[in-house]
PDB file of N, CA and C in Angstrom:
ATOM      1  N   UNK A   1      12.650  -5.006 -14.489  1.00  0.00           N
ATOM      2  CA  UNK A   1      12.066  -3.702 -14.661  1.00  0.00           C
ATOM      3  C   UNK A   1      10.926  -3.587 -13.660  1.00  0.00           C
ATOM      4  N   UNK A   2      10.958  -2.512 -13.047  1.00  0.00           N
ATOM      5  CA  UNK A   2      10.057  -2.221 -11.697  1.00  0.00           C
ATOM      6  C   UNK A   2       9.077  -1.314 -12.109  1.00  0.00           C
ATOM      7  N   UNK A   3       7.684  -1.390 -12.217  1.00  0.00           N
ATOM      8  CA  UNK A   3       6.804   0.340 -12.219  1.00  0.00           C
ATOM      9  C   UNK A   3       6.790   1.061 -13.585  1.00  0.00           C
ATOM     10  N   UNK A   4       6.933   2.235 -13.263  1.00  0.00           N
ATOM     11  CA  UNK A   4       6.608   3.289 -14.387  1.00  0.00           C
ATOM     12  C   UNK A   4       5.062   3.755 -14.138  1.00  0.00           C
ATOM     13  N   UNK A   5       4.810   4.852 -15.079  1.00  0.00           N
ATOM     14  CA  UNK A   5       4.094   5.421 -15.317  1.00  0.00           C
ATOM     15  C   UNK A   5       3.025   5.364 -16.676  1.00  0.00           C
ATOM     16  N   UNK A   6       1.656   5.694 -16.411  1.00  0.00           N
ATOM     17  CA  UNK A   6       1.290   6.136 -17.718  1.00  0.00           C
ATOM     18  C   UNK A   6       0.703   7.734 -17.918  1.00  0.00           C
ATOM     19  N   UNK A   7       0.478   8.665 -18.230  1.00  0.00           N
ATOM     20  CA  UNK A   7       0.448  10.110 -18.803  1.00  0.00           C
ATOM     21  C   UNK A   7      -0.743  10.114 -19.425  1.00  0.00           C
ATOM     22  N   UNK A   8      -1.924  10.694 -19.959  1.00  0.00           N
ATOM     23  CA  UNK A   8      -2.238  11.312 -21.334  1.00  0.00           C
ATOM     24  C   UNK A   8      -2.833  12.867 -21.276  1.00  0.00           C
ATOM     25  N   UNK A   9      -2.078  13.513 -20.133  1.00  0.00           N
ATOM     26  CA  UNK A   9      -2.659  14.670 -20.142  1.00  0.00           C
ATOM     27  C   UNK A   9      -4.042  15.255 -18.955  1.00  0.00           C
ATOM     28  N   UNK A  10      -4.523  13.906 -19.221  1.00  0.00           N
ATOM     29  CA  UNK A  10      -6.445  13.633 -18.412  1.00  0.00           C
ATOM     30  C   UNK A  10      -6.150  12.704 -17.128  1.00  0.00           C
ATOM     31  N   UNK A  11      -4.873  11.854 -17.066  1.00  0.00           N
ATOM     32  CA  UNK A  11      -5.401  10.562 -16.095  1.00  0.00           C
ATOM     33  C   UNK A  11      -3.716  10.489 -16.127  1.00  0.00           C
ATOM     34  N   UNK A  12      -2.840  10.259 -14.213  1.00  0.00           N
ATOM     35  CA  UNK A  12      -1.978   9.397 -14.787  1.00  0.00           C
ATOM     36  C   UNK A  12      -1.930   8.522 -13.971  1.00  0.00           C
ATOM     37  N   UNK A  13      -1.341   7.208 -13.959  1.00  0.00           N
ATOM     38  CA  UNK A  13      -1.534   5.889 -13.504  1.00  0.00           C
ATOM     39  C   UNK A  13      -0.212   5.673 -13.104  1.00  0.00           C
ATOM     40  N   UNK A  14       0.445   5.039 -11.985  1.00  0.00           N
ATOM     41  CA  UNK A  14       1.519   4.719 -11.453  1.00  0.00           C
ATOM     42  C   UNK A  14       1.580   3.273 -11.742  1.00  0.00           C
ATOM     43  N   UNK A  15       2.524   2.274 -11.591  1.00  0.00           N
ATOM     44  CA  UNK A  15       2.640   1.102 -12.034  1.00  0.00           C
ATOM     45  C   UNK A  15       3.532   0.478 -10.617  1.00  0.00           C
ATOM     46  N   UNK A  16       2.857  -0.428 -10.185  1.00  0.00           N
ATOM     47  CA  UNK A  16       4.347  -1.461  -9.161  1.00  0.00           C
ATOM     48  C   UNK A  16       4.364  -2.812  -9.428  1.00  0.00           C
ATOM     49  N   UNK A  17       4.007  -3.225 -10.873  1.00  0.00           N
ATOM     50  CA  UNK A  17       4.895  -4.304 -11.696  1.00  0.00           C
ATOM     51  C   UNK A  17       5.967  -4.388 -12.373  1.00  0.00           C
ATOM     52  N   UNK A  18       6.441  -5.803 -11.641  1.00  0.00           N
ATOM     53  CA  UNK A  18       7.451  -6.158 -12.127  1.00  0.00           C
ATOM     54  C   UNK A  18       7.785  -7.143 -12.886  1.00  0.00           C
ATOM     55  N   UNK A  19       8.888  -7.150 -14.178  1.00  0.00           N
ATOM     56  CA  UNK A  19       9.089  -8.123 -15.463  1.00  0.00           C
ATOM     57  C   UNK A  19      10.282  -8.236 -15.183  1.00  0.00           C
ATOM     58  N   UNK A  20      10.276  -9.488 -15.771  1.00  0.00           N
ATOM     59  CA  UNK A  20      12.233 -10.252 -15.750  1.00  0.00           C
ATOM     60  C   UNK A  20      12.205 -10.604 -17.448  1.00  0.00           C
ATOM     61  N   UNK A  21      13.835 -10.359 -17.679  1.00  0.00           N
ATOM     62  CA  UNK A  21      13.743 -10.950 -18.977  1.00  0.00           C
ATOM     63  C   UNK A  21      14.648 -12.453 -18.681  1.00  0.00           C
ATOM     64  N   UNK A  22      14.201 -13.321 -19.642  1.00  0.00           N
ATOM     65  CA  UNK A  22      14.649 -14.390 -19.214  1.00  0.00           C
ATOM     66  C   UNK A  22      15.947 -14.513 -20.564  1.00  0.00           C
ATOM     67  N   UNK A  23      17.131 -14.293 -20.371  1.00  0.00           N
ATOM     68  CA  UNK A  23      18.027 -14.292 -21.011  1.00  0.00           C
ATOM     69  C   UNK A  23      18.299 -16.110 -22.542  1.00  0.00           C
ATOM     70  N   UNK A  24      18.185 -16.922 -21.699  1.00  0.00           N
ATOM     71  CA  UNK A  24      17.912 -18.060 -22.780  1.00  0.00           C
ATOM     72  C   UNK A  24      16.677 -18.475 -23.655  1.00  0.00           C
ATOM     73  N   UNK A  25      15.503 -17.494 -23.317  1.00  0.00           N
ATOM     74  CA  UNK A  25      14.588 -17.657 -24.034  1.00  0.00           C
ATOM     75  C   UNK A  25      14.318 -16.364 -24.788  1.00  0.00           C
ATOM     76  N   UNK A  26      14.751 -14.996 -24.050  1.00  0.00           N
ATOM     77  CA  UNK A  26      14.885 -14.036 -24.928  1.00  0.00           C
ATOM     78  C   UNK A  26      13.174 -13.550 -25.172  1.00  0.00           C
ATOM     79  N   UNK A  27      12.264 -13.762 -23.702  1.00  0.00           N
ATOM     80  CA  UNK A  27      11.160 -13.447 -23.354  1.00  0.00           C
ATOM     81  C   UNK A  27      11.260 -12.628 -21.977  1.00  0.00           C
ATOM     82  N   UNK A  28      10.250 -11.693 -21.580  1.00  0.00           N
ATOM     83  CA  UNK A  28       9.920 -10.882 -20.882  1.00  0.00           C
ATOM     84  C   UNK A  28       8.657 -11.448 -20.142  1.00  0.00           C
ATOM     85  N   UNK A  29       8.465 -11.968 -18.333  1.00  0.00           N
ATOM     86  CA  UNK A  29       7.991 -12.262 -17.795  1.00  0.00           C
ATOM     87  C   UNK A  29       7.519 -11.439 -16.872  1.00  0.00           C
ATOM     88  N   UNK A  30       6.393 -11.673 -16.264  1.00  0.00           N
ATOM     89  CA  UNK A  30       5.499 -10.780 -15.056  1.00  0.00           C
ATOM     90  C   UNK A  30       5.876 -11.592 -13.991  1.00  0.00           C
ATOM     91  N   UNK A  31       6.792 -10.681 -13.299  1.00  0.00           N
ATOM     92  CA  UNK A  31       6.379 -11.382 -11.494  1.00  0.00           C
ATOM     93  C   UNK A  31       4.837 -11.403 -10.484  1.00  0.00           C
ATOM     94  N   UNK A  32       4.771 -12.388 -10.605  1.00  0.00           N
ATOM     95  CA  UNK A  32       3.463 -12.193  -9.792  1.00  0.00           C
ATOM     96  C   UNK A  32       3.992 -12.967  -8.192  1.00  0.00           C
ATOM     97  N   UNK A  33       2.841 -12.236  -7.312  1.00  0.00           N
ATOM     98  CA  UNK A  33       2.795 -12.166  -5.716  1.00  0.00           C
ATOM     99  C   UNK A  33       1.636 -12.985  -5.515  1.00  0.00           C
ATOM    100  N   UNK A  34       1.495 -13.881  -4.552  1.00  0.00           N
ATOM    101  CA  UNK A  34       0.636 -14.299  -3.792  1.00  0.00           C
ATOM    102  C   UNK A  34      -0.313 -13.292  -3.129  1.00  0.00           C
ATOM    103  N   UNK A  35      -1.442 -13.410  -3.147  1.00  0.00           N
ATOM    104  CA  UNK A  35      -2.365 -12.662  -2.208  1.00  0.00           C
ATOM    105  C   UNK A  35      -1.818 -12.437  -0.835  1.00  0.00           C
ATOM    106  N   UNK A  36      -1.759 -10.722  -0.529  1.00  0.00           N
ATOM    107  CA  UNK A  36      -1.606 -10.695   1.273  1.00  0.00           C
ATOM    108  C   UNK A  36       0.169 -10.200   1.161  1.00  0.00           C
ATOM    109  N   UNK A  37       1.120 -11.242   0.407  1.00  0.00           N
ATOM    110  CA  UNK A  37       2.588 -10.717  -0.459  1.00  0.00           C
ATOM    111  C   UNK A  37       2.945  -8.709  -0.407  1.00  0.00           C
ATOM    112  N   UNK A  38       3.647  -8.765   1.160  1.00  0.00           N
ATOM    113  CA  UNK A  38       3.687  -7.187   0.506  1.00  0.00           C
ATOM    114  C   UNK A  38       4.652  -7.065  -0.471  1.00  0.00           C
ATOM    115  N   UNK A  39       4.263  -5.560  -1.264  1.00  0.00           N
ATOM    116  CA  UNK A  39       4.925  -5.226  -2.811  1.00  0.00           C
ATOM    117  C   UNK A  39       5.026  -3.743  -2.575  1.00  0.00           C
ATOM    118  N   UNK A  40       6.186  -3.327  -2.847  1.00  0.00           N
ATOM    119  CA  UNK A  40       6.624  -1.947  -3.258  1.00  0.00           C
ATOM    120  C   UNK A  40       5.381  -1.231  -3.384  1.00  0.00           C
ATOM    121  N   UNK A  41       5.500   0.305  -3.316  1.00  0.00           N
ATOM    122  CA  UNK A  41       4.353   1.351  -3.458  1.00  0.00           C
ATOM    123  C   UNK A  41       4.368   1.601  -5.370  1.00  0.00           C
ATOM    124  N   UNK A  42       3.106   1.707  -5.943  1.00  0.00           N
ATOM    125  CA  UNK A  42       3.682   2.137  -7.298  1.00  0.00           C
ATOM    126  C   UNK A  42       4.454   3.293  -7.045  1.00  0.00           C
ATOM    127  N   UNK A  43       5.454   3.640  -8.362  1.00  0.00           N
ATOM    128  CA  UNK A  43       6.629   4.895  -8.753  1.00  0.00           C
ATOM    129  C   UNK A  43       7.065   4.217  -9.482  1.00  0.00           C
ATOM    130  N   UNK A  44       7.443   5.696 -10.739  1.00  0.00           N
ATOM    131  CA  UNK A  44       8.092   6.131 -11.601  1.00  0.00           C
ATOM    132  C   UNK A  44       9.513   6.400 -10.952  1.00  0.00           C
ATOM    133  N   UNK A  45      10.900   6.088 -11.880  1.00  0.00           N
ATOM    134  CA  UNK A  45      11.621   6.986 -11.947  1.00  0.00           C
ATOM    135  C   UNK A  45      12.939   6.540 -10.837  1.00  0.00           C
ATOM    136  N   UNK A  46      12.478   5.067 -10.327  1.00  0.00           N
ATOM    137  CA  UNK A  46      13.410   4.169  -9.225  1.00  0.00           C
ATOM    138  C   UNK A  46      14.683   3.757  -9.690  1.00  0.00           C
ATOM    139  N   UNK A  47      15.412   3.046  -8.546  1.00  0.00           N
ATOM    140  CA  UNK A  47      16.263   2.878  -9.192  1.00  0.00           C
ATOM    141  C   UNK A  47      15.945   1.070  -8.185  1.00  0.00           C
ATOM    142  N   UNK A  48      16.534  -0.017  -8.785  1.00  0.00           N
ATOM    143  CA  UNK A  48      16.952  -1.385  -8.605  1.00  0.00           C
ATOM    144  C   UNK A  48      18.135  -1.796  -8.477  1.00  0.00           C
ATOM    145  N   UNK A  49      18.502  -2.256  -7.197  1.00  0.00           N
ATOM    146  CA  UNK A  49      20.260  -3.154  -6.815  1.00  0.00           C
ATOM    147  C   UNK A  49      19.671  -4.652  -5.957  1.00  0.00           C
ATOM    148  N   UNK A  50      20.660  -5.454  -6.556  1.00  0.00           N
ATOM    149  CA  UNK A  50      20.277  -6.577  -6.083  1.00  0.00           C
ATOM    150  C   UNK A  50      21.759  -7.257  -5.282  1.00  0.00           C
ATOM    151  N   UNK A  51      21.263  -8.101  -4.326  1.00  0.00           N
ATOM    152  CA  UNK A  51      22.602  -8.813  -3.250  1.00  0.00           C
ATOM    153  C   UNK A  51      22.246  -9.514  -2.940  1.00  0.00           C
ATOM    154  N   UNK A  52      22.802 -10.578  -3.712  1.00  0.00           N
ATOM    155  CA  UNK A  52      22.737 -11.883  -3.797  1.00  0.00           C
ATOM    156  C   UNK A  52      23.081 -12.626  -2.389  1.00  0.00           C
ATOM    157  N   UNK A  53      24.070 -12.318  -1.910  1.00  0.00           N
ATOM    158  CA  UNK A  53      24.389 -12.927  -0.694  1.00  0.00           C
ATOM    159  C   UNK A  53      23.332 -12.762   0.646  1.00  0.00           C
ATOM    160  N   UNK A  54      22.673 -11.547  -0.017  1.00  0.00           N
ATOM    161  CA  UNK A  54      21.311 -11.522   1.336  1.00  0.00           C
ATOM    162  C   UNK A  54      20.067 -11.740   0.841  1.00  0.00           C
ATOM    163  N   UNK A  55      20.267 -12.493  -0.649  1.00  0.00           N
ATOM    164  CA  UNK A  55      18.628 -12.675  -1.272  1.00  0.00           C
ATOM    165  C   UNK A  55      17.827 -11.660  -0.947  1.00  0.00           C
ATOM    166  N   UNK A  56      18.488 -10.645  -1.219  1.00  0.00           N
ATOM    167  CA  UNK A  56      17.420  -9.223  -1.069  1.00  0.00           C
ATOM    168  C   UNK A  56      17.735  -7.857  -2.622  1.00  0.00           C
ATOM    169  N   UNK A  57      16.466  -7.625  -2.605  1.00  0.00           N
ATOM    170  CA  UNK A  57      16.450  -6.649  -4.156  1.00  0.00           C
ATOM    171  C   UNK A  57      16.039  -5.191  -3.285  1.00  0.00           C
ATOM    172  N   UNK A  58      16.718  -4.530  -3.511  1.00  0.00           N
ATOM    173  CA  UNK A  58      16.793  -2.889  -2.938  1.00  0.00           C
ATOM    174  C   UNK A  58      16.086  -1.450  -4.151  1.00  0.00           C
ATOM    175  N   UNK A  59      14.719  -1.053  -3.763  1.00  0.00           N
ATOM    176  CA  UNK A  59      14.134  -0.300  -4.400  1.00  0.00           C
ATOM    177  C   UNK A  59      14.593   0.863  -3.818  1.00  0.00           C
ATOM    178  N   UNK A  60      15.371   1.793  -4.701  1.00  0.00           N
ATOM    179  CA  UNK A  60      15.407   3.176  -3.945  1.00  0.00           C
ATOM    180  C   UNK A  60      14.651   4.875  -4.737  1.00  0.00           C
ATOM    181  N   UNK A  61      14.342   5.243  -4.268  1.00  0.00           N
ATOM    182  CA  UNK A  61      13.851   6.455  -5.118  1.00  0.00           C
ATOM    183  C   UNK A  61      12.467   6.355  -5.641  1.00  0.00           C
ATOM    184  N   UNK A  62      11.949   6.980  -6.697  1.00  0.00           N
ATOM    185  CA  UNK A  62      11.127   7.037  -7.202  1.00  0.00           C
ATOM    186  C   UNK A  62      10.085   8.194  -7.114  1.00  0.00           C
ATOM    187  N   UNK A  63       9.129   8.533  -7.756  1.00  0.00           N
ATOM    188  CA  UNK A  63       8.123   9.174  -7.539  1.00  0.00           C
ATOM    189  C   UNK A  63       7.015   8.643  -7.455  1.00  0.00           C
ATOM    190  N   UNK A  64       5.643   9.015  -6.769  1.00  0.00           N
ATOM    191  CA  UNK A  64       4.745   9.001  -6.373  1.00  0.00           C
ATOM    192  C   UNK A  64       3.914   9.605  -6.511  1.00  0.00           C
ATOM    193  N   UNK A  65       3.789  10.910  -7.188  1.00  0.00           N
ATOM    194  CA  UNK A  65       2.901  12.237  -6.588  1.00  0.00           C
ATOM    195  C   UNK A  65       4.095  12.803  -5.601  1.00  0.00           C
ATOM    196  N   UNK A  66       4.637  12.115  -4.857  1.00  0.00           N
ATOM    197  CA  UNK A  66       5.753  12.487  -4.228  1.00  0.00           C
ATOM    198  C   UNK A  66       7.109  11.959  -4.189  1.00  0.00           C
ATOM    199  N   UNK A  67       8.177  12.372  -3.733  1.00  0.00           N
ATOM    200  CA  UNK A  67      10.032  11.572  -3.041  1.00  0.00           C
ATOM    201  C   UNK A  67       9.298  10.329  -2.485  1.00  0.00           C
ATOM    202  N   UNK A  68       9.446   8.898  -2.987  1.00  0.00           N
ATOM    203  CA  UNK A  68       9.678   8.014  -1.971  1.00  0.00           C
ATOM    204  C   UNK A  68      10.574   7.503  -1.436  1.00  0.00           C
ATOM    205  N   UNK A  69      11.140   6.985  -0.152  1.00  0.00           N
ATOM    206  CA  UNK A  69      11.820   6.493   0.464  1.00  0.00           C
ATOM    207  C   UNK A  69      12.537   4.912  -0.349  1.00  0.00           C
ATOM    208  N   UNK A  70      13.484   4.836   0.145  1.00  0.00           N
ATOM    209  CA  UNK A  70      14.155   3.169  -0.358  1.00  0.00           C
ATOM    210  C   UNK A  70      13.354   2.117   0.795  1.00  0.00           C
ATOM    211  N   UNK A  71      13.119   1.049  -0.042  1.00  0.00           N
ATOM    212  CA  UNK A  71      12.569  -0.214   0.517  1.00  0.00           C
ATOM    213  C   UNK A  71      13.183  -1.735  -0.101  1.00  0.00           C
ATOM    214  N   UNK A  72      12.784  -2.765   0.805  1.00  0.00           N
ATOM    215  CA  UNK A  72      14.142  -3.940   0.680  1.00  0.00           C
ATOM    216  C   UNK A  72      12.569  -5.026   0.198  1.00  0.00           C
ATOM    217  N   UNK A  73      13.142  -5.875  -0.641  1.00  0.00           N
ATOM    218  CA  UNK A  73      12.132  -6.717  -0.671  1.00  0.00           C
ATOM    219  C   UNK A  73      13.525  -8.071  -0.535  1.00  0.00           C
ATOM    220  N   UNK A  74      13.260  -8.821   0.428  1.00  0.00           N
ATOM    221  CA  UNK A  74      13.543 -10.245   0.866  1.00  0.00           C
ATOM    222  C   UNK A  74      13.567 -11.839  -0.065  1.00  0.00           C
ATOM    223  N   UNK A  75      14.134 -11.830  -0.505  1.00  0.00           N
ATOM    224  CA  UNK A  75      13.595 -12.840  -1.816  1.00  0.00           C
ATOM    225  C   UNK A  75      13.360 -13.904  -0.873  1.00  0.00           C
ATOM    226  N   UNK A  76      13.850 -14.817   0.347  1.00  0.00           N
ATOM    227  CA  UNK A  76      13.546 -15.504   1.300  1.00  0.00           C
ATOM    228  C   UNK A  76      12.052 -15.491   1.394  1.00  0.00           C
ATOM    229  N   UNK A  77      11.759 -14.251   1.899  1.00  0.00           N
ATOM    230  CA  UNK A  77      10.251 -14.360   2.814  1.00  0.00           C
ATOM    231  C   UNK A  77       9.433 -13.119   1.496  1.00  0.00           C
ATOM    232  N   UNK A  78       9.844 -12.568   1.093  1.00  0.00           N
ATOM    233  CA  UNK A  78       8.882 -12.283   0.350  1.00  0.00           C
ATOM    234  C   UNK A  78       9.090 -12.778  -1.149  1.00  0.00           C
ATOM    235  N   UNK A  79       8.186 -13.658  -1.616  1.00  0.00           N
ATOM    236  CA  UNK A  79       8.221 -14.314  -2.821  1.00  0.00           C
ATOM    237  C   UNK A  79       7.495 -13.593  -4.040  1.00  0.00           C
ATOM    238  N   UNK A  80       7.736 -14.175  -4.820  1.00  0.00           N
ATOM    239  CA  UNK A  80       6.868 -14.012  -6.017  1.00  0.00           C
ATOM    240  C   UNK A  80       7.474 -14.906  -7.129  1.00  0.00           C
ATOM    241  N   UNK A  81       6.725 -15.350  -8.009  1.00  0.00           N
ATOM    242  CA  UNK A  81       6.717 -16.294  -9.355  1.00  0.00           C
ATOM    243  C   UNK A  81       6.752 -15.242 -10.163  1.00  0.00           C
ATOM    244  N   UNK A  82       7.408 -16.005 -11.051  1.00  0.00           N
ATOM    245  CA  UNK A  82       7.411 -15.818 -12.529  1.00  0.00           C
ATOM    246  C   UNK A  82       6.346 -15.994 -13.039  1.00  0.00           C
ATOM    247  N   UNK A  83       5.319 -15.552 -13.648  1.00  0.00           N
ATOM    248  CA  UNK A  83       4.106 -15.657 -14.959  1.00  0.00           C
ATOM    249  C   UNK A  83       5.068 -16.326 -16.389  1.00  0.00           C
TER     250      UNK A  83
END
């Protein structure tokens, strides 16, 4: 799960974290990035495809305040851990 939003009318907040669920433990984890690690723009409203054969996860869509563009994150060169 990528992002989202929060709302209350007064304030809204964009989100560009990301959680994995870990299927044999049946827990929900935070990916965390190394300092400097580029990361997706926050948005609401994306969509996620993943290809395995190019170790790459494909963000497309979303909102911003505005349309954002699709972006590739590299599982090779751009890392991140599990929390």
């Amino acid at each position: 799960v990528f992002g989202g939003f929060f709302d209350n009318l007064r304030d809204v907040k964009y989100y560009n974290d990301a959680h994995v669920f870990d299927l044999s433990l049946y827990q929900w984890h935070k990916l965390v990035t190394a300092p400097g690690d580029p990361v997706p723009q926050p948005r609401s409203g994306c969509s996620l495809a993943a290809d395995p054969a190019a170790g790459a996860v494909f963000l497309y869509g979303g909102y911003y305040k505005k349309k954002v563009a699709m972006q590739q994150f590299d599982s090779h060169k751009d890392k991140a851990a599990v929390e």
